[in-house]
C-alpha atoms as a PDB file:
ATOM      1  CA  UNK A   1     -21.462  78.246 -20.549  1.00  0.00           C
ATOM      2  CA  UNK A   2     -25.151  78.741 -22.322  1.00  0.00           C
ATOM      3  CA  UNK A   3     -24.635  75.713 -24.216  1.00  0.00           C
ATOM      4  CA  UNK A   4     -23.859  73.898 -21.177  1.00  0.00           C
ATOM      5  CA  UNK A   5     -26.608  75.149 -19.287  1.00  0.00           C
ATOM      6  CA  UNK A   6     -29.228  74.620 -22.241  1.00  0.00           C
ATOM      7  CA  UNK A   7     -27.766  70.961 -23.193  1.00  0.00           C
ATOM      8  CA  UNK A   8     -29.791  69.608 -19.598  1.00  0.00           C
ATOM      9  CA  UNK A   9     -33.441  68.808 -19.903  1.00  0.00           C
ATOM     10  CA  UNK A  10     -34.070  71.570 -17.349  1.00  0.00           C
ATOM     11  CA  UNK A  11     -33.625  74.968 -17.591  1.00  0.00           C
ATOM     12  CA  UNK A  12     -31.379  76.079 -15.654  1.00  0.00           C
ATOM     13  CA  UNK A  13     -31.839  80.265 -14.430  1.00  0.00           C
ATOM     14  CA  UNK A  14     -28.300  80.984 -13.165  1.00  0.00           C
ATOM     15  CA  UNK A  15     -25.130  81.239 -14.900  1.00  0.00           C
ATOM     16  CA  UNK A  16     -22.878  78.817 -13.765  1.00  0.00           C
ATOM     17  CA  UNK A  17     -19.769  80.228 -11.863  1.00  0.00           C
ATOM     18  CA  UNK A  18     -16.134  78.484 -11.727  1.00  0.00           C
ATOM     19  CA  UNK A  19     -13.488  78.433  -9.091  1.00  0.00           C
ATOM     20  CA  UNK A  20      -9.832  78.104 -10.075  1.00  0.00           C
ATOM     21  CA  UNK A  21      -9.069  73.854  -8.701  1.00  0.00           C
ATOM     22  CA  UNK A  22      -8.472  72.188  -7.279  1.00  0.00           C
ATOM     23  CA  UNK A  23     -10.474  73.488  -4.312  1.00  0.00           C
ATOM     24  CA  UNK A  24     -11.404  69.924  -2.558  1.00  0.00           C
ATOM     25  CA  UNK A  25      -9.176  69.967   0.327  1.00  0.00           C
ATOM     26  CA  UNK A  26      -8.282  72.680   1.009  1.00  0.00           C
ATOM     27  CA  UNK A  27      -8.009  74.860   4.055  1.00  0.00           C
ATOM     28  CA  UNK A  28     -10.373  77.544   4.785  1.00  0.00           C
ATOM     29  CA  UNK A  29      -7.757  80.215   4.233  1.00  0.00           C
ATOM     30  CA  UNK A  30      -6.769  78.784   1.183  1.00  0.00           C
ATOM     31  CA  UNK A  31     -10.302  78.754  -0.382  1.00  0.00           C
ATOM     32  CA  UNK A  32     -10.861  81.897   0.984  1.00  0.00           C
ATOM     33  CA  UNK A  33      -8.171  83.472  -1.225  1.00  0.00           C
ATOM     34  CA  UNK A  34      -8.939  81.238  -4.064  1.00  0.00           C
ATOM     35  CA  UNK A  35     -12.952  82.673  -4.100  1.00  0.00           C
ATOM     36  CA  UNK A  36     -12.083  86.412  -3.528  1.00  0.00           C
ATOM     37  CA  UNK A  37      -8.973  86.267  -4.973  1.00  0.00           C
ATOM     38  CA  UNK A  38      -9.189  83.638  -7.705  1.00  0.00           C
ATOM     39  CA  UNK A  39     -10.276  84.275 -11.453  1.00  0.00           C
ATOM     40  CA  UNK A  40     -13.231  82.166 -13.313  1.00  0.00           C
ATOM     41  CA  UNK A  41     -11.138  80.382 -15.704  1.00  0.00           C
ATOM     42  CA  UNK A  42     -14.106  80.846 -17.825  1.00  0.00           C
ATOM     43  CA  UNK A  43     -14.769  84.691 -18.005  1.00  0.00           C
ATOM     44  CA  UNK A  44     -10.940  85.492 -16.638  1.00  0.00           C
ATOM     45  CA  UNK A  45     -13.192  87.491 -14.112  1.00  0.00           C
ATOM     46  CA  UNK A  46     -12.947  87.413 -10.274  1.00  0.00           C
ATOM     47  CA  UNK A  47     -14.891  84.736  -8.696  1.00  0.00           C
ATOM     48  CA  UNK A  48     -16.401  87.132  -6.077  1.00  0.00           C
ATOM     49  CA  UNK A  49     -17.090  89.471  -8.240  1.00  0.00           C
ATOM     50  CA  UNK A  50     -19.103  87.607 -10.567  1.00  0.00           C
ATOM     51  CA  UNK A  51     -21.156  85.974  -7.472  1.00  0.00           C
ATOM     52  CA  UNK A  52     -21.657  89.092  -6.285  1.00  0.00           C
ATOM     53  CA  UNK A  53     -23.322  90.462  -9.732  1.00  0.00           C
ATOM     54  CA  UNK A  54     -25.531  87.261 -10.142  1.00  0.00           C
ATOM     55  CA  UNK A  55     -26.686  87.631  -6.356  1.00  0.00           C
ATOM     56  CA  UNK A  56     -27.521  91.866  -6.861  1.00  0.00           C
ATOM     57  CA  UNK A  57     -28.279  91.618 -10.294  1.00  0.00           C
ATOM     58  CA  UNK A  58     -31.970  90.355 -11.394  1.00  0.00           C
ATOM     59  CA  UNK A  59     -31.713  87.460 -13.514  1.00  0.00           C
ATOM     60  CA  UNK A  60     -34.046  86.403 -16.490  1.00  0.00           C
ATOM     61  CA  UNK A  61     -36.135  83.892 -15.432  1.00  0.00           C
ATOM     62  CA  UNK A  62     -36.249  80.898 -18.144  1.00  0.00           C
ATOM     63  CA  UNK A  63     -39.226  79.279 -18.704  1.00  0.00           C
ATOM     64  CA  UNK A  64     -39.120  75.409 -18.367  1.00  0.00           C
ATOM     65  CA  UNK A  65     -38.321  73.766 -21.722  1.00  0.00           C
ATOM     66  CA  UNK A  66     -41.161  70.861 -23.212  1.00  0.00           C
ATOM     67  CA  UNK A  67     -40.453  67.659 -21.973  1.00  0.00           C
ATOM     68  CA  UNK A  68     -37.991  65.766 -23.925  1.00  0.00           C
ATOM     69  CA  UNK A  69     -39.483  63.917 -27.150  1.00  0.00           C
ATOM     70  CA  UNK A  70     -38.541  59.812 -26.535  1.00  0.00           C
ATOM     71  CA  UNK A  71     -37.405  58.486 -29.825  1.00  0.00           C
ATOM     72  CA  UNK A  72     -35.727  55.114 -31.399  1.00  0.00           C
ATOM     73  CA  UNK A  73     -32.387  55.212 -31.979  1.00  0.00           C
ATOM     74  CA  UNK A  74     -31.558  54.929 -35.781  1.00  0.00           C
ATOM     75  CA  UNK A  75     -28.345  54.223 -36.572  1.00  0.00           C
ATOM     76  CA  UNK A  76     -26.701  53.113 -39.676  1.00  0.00           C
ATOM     77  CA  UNK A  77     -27.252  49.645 -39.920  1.00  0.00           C
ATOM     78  CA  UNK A  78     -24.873  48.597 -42.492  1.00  0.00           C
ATOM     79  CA  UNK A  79     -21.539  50.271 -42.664  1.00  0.00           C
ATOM     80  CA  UNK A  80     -19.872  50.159 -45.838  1.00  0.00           C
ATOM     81  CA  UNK A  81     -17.271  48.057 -46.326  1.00  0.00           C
ATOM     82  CA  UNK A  82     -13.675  48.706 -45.790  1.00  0.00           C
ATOM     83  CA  UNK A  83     -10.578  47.561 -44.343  1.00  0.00           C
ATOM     84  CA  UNK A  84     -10.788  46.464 -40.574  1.00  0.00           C
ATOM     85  CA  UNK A  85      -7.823  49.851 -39.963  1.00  0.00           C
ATOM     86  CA  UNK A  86     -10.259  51.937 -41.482  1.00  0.00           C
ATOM     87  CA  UNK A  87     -13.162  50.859 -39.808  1.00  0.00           C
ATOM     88  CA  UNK A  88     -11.636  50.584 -35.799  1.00  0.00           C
ATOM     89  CA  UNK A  89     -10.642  54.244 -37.164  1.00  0.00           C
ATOM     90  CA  UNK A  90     -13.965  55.352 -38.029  1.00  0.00           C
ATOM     91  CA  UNK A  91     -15.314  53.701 -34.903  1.00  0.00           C
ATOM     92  CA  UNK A  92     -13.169  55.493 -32.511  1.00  0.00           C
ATOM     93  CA  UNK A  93     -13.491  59.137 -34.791  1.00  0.00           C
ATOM     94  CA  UNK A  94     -17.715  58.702 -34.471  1.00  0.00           C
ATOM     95  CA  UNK A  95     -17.017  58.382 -30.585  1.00  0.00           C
ATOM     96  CA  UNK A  96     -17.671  55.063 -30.389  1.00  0.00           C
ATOM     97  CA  UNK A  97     -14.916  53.569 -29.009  1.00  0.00           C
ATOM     98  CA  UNK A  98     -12.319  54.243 -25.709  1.00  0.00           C
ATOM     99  CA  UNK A  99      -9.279  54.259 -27.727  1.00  0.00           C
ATOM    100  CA  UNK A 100      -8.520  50.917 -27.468  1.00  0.00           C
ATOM    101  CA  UNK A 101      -9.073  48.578 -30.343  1.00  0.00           C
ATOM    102  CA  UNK A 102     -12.862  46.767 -30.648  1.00  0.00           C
ATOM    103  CA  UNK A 103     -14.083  44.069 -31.771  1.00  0.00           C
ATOM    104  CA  UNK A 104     -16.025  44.824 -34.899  1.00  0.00           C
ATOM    105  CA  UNK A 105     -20.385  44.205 -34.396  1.00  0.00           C
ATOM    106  CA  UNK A 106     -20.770  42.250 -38.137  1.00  0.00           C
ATOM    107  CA  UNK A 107     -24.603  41.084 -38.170  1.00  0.00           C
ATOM    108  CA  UNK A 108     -22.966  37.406 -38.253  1.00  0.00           C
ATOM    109  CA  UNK A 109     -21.418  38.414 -34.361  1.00  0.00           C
ATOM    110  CA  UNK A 110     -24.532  40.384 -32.963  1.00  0.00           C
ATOM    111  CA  UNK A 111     -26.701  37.751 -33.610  1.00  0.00           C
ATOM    112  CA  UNK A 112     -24.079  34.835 -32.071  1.00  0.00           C
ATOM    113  CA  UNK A 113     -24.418  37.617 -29.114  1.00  0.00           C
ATOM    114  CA  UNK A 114     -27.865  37.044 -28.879  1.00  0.00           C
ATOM    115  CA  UNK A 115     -28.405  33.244 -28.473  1.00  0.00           C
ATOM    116  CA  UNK A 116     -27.251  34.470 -25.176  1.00  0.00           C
ATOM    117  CA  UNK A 117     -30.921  36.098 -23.792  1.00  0.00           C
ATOM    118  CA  UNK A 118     -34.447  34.765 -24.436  1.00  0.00           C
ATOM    119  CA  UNK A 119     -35.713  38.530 -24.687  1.00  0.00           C
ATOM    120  CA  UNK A 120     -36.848  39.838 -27.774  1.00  0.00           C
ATOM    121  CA  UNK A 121     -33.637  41.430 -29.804  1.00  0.00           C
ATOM    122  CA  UNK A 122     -36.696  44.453 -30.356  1.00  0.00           C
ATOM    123  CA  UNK A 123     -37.722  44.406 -26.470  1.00  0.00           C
ATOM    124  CA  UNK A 124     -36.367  48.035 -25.058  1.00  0.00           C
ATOM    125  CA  UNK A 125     -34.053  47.849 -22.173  1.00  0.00           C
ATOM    126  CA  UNK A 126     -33.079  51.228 -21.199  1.00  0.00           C
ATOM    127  CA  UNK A 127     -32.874  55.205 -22.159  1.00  0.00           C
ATOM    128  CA  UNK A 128     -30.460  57.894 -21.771  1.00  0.00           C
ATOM    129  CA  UNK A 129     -30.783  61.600 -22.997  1.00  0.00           C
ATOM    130  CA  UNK A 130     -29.391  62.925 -26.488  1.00  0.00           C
ATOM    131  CA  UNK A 131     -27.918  66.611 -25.418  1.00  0.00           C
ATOM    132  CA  UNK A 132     -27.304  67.231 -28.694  1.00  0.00           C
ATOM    133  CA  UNK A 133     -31.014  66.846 -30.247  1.00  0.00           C
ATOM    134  CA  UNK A 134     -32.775  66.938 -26.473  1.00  0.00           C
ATOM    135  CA  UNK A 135     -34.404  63.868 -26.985  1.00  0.00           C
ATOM    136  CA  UNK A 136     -34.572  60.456 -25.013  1.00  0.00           C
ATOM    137  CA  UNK A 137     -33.070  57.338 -27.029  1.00  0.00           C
ATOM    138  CA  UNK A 138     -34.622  53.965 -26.159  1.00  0.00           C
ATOM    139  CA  UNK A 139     -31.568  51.083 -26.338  1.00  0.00           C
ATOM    140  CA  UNK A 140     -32.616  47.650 -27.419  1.00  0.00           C
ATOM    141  CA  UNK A 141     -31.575  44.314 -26.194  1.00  0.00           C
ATOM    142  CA  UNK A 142     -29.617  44.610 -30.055  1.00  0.00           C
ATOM    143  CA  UNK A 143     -28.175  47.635 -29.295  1.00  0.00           C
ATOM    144  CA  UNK A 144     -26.788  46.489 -25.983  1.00  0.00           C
ATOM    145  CA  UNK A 145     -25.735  43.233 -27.527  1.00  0.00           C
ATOM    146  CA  UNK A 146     -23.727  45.418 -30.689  1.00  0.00           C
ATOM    147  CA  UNK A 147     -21.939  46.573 -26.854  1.00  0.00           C
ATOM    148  CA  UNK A 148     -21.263  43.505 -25.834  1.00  0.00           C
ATOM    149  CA  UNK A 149     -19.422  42.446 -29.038  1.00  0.00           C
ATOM    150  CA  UNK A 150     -17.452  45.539 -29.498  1.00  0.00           C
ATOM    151  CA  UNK A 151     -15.841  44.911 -25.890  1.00  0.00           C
ATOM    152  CA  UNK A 152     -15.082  41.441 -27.077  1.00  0.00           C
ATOM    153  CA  UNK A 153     -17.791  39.442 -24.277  1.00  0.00           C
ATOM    154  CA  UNK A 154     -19.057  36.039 -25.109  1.00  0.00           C
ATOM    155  CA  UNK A 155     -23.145  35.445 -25.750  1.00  0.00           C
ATOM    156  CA  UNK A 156     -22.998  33.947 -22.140  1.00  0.00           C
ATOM    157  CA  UNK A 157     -22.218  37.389 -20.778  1.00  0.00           C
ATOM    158  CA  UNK A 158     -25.069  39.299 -22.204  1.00  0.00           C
ATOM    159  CA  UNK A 159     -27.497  38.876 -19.437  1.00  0.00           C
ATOM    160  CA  UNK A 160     -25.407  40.170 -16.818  1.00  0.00           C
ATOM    161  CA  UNK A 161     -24.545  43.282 -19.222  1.00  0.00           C
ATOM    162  CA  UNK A 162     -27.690  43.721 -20.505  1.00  0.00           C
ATOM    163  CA  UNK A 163     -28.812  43.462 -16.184  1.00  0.00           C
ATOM    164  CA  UNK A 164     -26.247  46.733 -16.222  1.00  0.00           C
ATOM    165  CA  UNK A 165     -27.544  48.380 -19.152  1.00  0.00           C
ATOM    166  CA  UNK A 166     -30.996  48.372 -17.418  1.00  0.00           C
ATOM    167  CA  UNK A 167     -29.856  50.859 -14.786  1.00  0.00           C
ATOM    168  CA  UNK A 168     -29.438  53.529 -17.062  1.00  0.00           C
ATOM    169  CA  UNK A 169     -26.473  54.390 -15.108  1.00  0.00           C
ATOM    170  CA  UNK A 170     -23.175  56.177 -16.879  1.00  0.00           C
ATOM    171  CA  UNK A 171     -20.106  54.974 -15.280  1.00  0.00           C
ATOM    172  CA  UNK A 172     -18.166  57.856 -16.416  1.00  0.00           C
ATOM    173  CA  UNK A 173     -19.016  60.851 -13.802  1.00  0.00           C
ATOM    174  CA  UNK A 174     -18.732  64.369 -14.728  1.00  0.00           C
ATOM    175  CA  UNK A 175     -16.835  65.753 -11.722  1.00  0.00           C
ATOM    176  CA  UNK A 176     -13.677  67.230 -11.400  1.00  0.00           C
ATOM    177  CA  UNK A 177     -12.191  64.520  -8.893  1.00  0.00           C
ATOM    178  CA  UNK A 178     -10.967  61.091 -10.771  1.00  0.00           C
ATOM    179  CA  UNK A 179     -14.197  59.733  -9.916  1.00  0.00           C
ATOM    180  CA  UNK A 180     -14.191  55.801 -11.151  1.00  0.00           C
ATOM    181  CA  UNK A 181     -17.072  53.270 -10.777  1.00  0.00           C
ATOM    182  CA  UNK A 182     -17.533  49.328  -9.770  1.00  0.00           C
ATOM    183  CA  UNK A 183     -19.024  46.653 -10.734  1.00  0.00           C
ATOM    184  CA  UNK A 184     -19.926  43.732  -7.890  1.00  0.00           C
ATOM    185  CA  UNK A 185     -21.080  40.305  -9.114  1.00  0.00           C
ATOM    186  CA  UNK A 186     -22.962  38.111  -7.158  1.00  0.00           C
ATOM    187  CA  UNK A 187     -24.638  34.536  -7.229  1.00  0.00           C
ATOM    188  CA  UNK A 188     -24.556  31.334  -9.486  1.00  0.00           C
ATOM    189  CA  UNK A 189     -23.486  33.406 -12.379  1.00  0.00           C
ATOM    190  CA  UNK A 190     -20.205  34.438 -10.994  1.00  0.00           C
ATOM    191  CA  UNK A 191     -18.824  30.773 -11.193  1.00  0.00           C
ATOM    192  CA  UNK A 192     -20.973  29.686 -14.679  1.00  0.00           C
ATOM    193  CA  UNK A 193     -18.969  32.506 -15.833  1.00  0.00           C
ATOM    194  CA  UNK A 194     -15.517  31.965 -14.120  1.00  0.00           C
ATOM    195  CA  UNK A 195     -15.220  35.290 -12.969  1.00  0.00           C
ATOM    196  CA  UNK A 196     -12.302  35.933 -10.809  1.00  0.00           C
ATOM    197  CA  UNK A 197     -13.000  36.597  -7.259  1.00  0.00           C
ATOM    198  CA  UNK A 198      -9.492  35.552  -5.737  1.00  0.00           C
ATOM    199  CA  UNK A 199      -6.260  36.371  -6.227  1.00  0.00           C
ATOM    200  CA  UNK A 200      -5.929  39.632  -8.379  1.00  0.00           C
ATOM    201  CA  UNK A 201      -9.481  40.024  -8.722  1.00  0.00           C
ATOM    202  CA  UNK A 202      -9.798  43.645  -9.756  1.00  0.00           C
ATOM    203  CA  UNK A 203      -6.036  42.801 -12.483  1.00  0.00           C
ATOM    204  CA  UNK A 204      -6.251  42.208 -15.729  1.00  0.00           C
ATOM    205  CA  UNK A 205      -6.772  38.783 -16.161  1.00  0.00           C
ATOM    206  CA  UNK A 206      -9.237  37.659 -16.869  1.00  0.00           C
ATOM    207  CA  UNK A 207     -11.906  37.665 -19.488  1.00  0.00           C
ATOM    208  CA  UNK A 208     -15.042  37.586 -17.929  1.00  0.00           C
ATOM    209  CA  UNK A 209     -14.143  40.684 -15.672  1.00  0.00           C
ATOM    210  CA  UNK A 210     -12.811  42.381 -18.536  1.00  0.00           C
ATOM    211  CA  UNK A 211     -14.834  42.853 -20.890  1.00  0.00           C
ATOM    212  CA  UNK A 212     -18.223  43.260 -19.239  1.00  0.00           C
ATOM    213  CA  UNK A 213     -16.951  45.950 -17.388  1.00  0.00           C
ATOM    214  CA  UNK A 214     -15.711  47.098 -20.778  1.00  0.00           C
ATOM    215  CA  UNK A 215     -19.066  46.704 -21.859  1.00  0.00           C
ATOM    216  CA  UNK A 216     -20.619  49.199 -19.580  1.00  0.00           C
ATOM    217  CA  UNK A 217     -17.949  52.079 -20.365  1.00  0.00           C
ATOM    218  CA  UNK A 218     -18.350  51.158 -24.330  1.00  0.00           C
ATOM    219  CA  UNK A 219     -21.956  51.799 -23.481  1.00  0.00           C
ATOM    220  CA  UNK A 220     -21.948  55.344 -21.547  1.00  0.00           C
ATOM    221  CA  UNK A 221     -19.663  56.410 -24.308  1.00  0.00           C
ATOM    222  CA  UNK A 222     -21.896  55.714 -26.768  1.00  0.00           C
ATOM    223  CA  UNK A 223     -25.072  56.943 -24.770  1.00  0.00           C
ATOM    224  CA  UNK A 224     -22.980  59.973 -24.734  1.00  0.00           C
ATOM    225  CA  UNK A 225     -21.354  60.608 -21.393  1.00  0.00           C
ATOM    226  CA  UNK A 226     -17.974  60.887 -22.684  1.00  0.00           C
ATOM    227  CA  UNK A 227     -18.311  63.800 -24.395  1.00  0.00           C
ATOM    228  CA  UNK A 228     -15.523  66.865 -23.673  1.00  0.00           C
ATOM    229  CA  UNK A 229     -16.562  70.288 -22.022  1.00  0.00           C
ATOM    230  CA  UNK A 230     -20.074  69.049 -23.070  1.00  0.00           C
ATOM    231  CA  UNK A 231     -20.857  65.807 -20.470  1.00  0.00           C
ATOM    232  CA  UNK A 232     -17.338  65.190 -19.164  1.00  0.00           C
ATOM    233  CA  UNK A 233     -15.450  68.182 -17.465  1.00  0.00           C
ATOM    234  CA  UNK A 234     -12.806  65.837 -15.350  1.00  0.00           C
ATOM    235  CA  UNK A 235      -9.783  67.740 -14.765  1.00  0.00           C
ATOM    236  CA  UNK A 236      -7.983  64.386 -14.309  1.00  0.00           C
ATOM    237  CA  UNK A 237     -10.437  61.250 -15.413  1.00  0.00           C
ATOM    238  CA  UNK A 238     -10.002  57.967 -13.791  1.00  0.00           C
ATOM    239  CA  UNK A 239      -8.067  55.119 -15.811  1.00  0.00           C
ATOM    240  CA  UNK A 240     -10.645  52.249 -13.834  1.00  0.00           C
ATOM    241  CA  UNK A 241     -13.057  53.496 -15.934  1.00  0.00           C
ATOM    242  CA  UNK A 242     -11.404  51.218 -18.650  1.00  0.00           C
ATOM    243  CA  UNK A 243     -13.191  47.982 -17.107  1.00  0.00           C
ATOM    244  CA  UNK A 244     -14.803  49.968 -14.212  1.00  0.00           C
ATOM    245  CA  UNK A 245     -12.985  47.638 -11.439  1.00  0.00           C
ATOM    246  CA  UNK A 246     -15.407  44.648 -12.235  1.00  0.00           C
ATOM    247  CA  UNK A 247     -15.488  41.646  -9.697  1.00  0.00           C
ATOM    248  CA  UNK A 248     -17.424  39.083  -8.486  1.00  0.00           C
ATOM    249  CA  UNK A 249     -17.908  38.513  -4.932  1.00  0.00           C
ATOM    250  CA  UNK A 250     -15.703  35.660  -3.162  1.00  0.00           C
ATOM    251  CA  UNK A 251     -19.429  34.495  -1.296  1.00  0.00           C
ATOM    252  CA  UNK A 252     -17.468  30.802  -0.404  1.00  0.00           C
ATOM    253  CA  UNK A 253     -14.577  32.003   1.400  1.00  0.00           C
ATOM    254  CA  UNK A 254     -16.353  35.412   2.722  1.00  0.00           C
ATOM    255  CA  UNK A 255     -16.923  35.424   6.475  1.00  0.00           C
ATOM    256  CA  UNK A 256     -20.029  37.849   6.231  1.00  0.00           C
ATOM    257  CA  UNK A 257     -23.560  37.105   4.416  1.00  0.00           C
ATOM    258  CA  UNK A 258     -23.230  37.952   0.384  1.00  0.00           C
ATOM    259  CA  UNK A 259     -23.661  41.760  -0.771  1.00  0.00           C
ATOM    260  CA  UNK A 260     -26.822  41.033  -2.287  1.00  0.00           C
ATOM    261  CA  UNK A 261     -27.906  38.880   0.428  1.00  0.00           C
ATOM    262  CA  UNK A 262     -27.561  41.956   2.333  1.00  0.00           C
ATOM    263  CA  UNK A 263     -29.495  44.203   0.286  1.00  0.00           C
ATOM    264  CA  UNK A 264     -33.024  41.680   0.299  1.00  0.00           C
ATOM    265  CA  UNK A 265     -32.152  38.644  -2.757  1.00  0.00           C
ATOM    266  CA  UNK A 266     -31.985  35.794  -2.207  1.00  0.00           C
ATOM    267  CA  UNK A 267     -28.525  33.520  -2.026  1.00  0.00           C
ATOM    268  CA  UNK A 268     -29.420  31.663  -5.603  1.00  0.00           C
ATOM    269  CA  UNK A 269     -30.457  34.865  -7.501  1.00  0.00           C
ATOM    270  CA  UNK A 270     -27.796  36.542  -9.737  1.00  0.00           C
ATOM    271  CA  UNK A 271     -27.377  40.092  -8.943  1.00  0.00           C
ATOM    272  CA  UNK A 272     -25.363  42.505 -10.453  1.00  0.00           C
ATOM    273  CA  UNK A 273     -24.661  45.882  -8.093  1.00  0.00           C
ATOM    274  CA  UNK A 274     -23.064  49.485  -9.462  1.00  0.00           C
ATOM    275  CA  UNK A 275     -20.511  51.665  -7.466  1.00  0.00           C
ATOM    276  CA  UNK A 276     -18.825  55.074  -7.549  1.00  0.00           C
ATOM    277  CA  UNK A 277     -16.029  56.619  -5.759  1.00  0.00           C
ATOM    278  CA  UNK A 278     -12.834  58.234  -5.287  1.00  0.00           C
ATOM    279  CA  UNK A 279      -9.755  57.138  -6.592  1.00  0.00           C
ATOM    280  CA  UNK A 280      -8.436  54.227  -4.362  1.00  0.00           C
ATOM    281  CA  UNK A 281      -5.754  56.102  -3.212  1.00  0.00           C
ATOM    282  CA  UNK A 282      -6.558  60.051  -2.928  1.00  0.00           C
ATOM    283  CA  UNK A 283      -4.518  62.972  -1.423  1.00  0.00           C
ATOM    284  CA  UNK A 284      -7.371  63.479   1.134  1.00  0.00           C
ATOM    285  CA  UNK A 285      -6.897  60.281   2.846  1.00  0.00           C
ATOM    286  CA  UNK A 286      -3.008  60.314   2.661  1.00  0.00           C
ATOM    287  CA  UNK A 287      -2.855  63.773   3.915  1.00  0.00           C
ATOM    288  CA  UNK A 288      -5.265  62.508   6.990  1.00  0.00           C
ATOM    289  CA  UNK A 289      -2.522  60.181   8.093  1.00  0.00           C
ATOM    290  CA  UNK A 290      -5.756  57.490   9.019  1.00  0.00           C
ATOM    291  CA  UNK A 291      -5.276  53.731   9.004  1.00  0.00           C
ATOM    292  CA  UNK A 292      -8.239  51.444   8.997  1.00  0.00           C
ATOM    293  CA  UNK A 293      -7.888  47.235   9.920  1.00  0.00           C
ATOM    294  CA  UNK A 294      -8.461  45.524   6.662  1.00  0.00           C
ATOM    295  CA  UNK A 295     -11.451  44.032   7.500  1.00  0.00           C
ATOM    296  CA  UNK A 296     -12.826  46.817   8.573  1.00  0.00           C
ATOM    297  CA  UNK A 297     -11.999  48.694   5.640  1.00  0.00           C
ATOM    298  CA  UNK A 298     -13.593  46.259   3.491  1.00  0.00           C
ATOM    299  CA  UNK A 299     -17.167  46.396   5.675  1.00  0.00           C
ATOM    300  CA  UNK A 300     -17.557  49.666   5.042  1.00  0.00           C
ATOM    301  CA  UNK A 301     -16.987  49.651   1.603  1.00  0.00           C
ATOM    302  CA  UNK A 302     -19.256  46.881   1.107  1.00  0.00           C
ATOM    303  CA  UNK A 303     -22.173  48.822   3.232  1.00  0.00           C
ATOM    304  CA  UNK A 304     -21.238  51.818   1.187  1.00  0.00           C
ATOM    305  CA  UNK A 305     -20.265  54.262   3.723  1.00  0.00           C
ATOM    306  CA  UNK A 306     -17.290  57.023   3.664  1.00  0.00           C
ATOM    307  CA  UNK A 307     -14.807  56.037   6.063  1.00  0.00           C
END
């Protein structure tokens, strides 16, 4: 678990400790004999025991590591050429991809992909950290639009993906729990794009929805979020995470003020929000036995509150 540790920014000066899971849920007898009974599945070693060492034990104090160097990503511009098997192969083998097939970024596509944004191809748009070389990549409008092509989007899309890319946000989360994340459209854009805000809004249907919530997950994998027992350590994983449940917001037929509306914009501005929760369904709610009226089920998850 040192590489773990030393792969944040951060030091961090404890060990990290694990609990045999699941242990969300579970009744305070239960845990109880998981943490005094239960092994690390790490060190094979009893949980209690090892908290106990850490907690009588002094610890080396590590001393805070420089701040991370902020550097341009390089990649390979040109690939060399090949067969398109070969290359969706090498694609998905450099971590690129999610499995499923992509859209190859030729120079001829990324620049189609940007006559869809006046900004600068150049003009830097957001940053995430490299915890394999400790340093903070800058991501350029092109690199977002190489994104957008590889999760098949039209040059129309790229502002509202390159609005996501902005937030710096992964939506693949690290936790145990099938964690998955949303994506809530709102203003003109919505309808210049035909998103679908109706019937079967978060299905597969249609295009628009599809791939730029594609777009994003293409994107964390890449910034390096999807990376096993390194930045991903989800016991299960979350199959939304495909096209992150993206929607737009059905503002016409709603019978409360727009999301974004809400949160201080104004009706005619184009607003693109980010969410993250539990599964739709989880064990914790079923085993509750609680039933919530529709609408008021939909409130709160609109105001962002547990139920």
């Amino acid at each position: 678990m040192e590489s773990v540790a030393k792969s944040y920014p951060k030091a961090i000066a404890l060990p990290f400790i694990f609990t045999p899971t699941p242990v969300i849920g579970l009744s305070h007898e239960a845990l109880y004999k998981k943490i005094v009974q239960g092994n690390d599945p790490e060190t094979e070693r009893r949980v209690i025991d090892e908290i106990i060492e850490v907690l009588t034990t002094p610890q080396e104090i590590k001393k805070p590591e420089p701040a991370p160097t902020t550097v341009e990503e390089t990649p390979e511009d040109v690939l060399r050429p090949d067969t398109e098997d070969n290359l969706q192969q090498l694609f998905y083998d450099r971590g690129w991809t999610d499995g499923l097939p992509i859209i190859l970024p030729t120079e001829e596509r990324v620049e189609k992909m940007l006559t869809g944004t006046k900004r600068s191809p150049d003009e830097e748009v957001s940053q995430a950290y490299d915890h394999d070389h400790h340093e903070m990549i800058k991501y350029t409008v092109r690199d977002i639009a190489i994104y957008a092509v590889m999760a098949g989007a039209k040059p129309e899309y790229l502002p509202v993906i390159l609005a996501i890319a902005s937030m710096g946000q992964s939506s693949i989360a690290p936790s145990t729990t099938a964690f998955g994340s949303m994506l809530l459209v709102n203003g003109p854009i919505r309808n210049e794009l035909g998103m679908n805000s109706g019937i079967g809004a978060f299905s597969p249907i249609n295009q628009a929805n599809s791939v730029i919530g594609r777009a994003w997950t293409l994107m964390s994998i890449c910034w390096g979020y999807a990376k096993v027992k390194r930045t991903i350590w989800s016991s299960q994983g979350c199959n939304e995470l495909y096209n992150n449940m993206c929607v737009a917001e059905n503002e016409e037929r709603s019978v409360w003020s727009p999301f974004h509306v809400d949160k201080g914009y104004k009706p005619e501005e184009s607003v693109v929000s980010t969410f993250r929760g539990w599964a739709v369904v989880n064990s914790i709610c079923c085993a509750a036995n609680r039933s919530l009226a529709e609408e008021d089920v939909c409130r709160k998850l609109l105001e962002n509150r547990p139920y």
